[in-house]
Each structure stands twice: as C-alpha cells, then as structure tokens.
C-alpha atoms as a PDB file:
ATOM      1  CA  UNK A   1     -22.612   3.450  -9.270  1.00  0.00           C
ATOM      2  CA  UNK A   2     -21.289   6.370  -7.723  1.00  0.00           C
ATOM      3  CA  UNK A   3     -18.394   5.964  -5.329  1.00  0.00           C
ATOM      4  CA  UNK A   4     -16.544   9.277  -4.822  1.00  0.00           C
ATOM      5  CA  UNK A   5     -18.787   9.918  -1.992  1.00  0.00           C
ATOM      6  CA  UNK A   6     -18.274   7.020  -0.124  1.00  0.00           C
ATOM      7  CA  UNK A   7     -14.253   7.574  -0.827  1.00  0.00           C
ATOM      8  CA  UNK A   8     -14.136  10.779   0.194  1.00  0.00           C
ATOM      9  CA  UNK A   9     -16.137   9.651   3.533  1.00  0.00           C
ATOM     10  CA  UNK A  10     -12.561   7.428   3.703  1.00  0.00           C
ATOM     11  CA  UNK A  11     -10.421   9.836   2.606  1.00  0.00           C
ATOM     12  CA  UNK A  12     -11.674  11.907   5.631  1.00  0.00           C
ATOM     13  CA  UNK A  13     -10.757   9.035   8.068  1.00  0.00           C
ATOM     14  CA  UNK A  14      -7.020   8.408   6.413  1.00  0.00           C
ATOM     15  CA  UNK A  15      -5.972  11.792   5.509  1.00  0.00           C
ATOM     16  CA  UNK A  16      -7.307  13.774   8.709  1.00  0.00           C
ATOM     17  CA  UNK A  17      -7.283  17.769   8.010  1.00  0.00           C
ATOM     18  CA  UNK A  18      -5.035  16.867   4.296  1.00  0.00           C
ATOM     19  CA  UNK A  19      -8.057  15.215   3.085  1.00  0.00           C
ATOM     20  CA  UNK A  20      -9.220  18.371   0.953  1.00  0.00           C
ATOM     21  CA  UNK A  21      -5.388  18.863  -0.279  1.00  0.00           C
ATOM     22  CA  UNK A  22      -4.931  18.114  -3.655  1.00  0.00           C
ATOM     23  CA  UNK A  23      -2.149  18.270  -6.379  1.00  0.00           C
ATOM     24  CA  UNK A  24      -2.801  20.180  -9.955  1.00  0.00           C
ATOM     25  CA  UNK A  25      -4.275  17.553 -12.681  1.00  0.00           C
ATOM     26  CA  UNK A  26      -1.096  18.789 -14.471  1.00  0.00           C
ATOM     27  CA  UNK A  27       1.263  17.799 -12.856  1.00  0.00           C
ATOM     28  CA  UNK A  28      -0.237  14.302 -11.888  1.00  0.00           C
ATOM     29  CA  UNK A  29      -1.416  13.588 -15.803  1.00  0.00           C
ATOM     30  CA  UNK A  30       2.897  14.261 -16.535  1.00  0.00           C
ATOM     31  CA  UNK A  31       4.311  10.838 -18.164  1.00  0.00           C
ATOM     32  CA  UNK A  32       6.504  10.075 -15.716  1.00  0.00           C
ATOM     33  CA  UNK A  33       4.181  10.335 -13.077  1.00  0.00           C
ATOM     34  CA  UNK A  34       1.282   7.981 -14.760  1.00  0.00           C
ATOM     35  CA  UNK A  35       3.852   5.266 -15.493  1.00  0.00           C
ATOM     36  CA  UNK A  36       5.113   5.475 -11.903  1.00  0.00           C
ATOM     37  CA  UNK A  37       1.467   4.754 -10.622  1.00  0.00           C
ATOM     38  CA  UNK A  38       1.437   1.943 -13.511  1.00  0.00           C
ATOM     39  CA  UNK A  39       4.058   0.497 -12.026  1.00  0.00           C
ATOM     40  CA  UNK A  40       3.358   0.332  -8.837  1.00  0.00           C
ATOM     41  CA  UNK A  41      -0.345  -1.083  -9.616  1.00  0.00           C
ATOM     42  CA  UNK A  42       1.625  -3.918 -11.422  1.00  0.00           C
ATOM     43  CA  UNK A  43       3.700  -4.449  -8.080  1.00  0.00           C
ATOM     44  CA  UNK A  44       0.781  -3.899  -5.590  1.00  0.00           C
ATOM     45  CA  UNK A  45      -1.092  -7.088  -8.046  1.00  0.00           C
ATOM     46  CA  UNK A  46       2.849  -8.617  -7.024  1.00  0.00           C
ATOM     47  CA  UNK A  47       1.838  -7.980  -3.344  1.00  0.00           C
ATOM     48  CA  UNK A  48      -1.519  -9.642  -3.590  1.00  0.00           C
ATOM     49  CA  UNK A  49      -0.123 -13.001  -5.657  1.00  0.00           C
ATOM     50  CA  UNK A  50       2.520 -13.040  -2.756  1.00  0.00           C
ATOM     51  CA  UNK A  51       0.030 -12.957  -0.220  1.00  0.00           C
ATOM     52  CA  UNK A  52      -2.570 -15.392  -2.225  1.00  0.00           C
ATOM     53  CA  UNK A  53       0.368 -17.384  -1.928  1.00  0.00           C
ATOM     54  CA  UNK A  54       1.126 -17.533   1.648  1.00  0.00           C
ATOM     55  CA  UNK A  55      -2.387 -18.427   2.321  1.00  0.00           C
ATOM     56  CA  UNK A  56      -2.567 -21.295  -0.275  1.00  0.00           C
ATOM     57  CA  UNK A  57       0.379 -22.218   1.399  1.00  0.00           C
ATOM     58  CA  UNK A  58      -0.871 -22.355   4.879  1.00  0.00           C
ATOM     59  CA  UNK A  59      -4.644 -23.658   3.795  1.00  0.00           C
ATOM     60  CA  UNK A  60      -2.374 -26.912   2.628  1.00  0.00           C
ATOM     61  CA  UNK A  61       0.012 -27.132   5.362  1.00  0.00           C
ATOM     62  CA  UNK A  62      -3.211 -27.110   7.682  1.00  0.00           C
ATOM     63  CA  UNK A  63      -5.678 -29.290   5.002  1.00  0.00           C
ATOM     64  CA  UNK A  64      -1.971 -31.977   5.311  1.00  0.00           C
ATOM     65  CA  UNK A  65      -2.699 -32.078   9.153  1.00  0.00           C
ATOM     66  CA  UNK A  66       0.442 -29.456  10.461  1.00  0.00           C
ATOM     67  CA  UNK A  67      -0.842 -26.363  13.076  1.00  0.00           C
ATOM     68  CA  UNK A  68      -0.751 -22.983  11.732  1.00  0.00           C
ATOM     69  CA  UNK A  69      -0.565 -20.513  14.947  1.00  0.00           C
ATOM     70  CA  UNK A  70      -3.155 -18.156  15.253  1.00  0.00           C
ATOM     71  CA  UNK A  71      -0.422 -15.242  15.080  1.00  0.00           C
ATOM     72  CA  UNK A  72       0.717 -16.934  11.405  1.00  0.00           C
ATOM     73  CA  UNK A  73      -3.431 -16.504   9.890  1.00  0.00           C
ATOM     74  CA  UNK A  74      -3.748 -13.286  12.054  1.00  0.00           C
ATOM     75  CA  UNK A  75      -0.245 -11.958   9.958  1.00  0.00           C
ATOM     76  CA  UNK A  76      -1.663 -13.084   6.559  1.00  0.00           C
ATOM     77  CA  UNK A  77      -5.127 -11.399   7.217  1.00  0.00           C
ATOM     78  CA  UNK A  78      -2.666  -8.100   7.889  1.00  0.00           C
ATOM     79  CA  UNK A  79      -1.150  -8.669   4.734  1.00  0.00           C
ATOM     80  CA  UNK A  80      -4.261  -8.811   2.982  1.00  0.00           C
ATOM     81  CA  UNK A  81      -5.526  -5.494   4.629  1.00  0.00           C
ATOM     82  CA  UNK A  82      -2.089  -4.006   3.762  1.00  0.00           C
ATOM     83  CA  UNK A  83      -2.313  -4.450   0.056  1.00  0.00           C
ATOM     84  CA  UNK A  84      -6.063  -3.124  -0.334  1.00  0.00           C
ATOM     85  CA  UNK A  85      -5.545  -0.298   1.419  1.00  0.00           C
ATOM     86  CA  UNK A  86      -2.245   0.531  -0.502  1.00  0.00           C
ATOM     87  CA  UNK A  87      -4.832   0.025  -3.597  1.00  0.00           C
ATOM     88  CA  UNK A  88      -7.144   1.886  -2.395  1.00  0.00           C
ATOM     89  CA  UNK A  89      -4.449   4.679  -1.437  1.00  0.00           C
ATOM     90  CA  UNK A  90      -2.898   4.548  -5.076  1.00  0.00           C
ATOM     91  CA  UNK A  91      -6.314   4.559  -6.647  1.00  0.00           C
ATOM     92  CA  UNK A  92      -6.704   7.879  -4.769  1.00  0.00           C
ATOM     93  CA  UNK A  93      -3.516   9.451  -5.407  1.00  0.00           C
ATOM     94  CA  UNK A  94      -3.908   8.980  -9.371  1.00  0.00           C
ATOM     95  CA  UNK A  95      -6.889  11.153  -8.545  1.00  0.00           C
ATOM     96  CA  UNK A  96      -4.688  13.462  -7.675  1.00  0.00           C
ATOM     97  CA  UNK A  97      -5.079  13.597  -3.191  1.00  0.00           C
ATOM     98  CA  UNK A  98      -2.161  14.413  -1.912  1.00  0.00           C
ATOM     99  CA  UNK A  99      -3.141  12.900   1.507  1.00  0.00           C
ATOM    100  CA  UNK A 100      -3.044   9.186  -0.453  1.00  0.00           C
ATOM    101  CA  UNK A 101       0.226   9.700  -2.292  1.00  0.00           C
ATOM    102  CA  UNK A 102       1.740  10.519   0.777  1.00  0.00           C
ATOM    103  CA  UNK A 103       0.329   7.526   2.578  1.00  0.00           C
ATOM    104  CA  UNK A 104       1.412   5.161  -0.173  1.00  0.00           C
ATOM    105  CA  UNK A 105       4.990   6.573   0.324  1.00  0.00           C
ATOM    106  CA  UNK A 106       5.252   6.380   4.025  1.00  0.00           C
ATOM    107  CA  UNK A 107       3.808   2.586   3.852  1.00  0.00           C
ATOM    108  CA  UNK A 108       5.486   1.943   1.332  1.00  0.00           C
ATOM    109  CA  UNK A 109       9.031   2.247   3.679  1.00  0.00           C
ATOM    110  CA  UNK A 110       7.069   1.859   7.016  1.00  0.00           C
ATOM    111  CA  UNK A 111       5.700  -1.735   6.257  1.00  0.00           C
ATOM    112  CA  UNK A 112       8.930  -3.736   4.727  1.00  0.00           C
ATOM    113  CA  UNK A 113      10.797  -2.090   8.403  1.00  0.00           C
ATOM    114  CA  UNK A 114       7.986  -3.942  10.353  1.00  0.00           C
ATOM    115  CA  UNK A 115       7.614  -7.289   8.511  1.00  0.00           C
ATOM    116  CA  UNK A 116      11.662  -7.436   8.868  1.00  0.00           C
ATOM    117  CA  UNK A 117      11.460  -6.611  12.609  1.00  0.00           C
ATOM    118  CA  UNK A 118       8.877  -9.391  13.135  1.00  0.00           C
ATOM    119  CA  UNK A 119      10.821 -12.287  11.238  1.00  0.00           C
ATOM    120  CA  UNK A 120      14.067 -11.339  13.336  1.00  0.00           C
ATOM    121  CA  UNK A 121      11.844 -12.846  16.462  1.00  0.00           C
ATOM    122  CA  UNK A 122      13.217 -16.073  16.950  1.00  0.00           C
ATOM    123  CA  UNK A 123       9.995 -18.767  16.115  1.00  0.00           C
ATOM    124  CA  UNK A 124       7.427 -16.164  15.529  1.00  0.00           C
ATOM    125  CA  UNK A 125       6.723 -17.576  12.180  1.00  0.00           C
ATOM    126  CA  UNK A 126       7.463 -20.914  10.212  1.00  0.00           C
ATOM    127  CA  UNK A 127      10.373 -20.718   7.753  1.00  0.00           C
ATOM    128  CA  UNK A 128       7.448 -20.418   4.489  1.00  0.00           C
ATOM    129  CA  UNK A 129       6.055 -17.219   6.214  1.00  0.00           C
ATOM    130  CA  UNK A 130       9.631 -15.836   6.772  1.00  0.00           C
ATOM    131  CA  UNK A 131      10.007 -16.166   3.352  1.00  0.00           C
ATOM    132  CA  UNK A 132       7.058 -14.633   2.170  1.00  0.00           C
ATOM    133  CA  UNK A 133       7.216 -11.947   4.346  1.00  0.00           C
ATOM    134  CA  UNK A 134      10.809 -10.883   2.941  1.00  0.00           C
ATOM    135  CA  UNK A 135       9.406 -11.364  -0.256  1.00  0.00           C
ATOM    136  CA  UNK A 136       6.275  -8.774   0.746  1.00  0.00           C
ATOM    137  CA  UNK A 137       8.694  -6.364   1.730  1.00  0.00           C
ATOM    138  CA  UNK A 138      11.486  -6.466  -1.013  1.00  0.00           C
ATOM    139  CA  UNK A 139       7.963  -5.613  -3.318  1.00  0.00           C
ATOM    140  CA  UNK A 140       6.969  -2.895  -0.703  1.00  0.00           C
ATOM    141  CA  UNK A 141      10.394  -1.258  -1.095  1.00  0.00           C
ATOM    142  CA  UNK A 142      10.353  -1.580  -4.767  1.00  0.00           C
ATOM    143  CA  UNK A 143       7.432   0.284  -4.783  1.00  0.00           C
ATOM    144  CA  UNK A 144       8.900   2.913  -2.852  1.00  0.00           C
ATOM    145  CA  UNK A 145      11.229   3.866  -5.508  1.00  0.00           C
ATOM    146  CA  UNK A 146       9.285   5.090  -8.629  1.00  0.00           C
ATOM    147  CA  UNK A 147       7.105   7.006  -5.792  1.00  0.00           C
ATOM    148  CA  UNK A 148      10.313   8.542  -4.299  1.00  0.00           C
ATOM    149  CA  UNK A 149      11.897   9.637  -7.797  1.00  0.00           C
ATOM    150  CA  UNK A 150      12.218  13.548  -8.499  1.00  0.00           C
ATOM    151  CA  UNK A 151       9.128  13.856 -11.309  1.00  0.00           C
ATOM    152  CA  UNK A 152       6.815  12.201  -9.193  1.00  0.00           C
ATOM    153  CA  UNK A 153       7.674  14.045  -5.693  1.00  0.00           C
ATOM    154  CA  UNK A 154       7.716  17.165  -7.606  1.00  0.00           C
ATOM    155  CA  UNK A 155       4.198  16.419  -9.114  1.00  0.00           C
ATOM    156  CA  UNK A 156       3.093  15.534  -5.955  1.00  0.00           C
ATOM    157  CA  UNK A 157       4.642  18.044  -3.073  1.00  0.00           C
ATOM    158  CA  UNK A 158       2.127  19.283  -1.009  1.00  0.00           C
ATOM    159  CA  UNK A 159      -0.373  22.029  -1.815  1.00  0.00           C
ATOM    160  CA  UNK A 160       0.156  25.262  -0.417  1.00  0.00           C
ATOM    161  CA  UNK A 161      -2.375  27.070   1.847  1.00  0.00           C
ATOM    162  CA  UNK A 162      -5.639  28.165  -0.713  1.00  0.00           C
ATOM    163  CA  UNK A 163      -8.822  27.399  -1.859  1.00  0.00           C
ATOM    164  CA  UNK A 164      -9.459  23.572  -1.032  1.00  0.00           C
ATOM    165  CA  UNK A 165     -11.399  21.016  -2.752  1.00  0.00           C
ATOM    166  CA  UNK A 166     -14.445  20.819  -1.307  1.00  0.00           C
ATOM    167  CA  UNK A 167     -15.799  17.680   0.206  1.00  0.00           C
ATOM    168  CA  UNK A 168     -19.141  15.788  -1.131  1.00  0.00           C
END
C-alpha cells in the first residue's frame, strides 16, 4: 500500500507553500543526522509510554470511583495527538521535507513552554497529571537538542529558491 500520496495530501495542509521544499538526500543520509532522527524516534516512543501512562493512570483513578475533569481526558487526548503528529512529522523529515523538520523543531520547544504554562494554573490538573506533564515536556526538550545540533541544522537549512519537488 501506497501512502506517499495521501502524505503529501498532509504535507500540503502542515507545511503550507514549504511543502515542495526539500533538503539534498546527502546531506540527510550524513551519520550524524540519521542517528539524530534515531534518537529522537526512541524519545518520541518515550512520549507515547508517558502518555499511555497518564491514561492508565486516570482509567484507574476513575475505574477506583475518583472524578477525572473533562479538561484532565481532554489534555491527555492532546497529548496523544501531539506525539503522532511529531511521528508523523519525523517520519517526514527523514524523507528529507524540510517543512517537517522544521515543524518537529519548533514543537519540539513550543509544546514543553505550553504544558509548563498550564501546570502553573493553580488546580487545573491533579498532582499525577502535573507530573506527567513535566515529564512530557523534559522528553519534548530533549528532543529538541539532537535536532538543534550544528550537523543536523546544517543538513537541514532551508532550500534555496529552484526547481521544487513536485507534488503527487
């Protein structure tokens, strides 16, 4: 089964106009730069126990009779979203699409800033999903750093004006 076309129907929707941009397979095939994307599959799979988690957590807390707010399932359903889209986003930038690497990257600093902000609001969220959420976004800004080292931004700064890949 075939799914570039479907993907590059989403890679129209998340990278806008840099959908068609993408990096040289040389420089994204470099060492450094495939062990950075191992990596950060490894910590993404970190993500998605953490989350896993979180929900075990609350399915017991609610299957032992306590009330989990709507706003506490809503936030793990977000968390859930978060971490298949950052797959999905790494999957594409080891292809090479700038749009996704740069994506990852921003997320990857964006999301930990947000799940901070939303534990500092005084009973928001149970102690357990405090925890887990500054657990989510120690991970998130772990993964920022082998996408933020020199090899992998060089590899991956973006493509200059020229012939673009065309879109299936």
């Amino acid at each position: 089964m075939d799914l570039e076309p479907l993907a590059r129907s989403l890679d129209r929707v998340g990278g806008g106009r840099q959908a068609r941009l993408r990096v040289p397979a040389e420089a994204r095939v470099q060492p450094p730069v495939r062990r950075a994307f191992v990596r950060v599959g490894w910590l993404l799979g970190l993500l998605f126990l953490i989350g896993a988690g979180a929900v075990g957590e609350a399915v017991d807390l609610t299957l032992t009779g306590d009330r989990i707010s709507g706003f506490v399932w809503w936030r793990l359903v977000v968390v859930f979203l978060i971490a298949a889209t950052l797959f999905y986003f790494l999957w594409r930038a080891s292809l090479g699409w700038w749009w996704a690497y740069s994506r990852l990257r921003l997320f990857s600093i964006v999301f930990p800033v947000v799940a901070v902000s939303t534990c500092l609001i005084p009973g928001l969220y149970p102690t357990w999903m405090v925890v887990e959420q500054i657990a989510f976004s120690a991970v998130l800004v772990v993964i920022s750093l082998p996408l933020t080292r020199g090899e992998v931004r060089a590899a991956y700064r973006r493509p200059g004006p020229g012939p673009a890949e065309p879109v299936r």
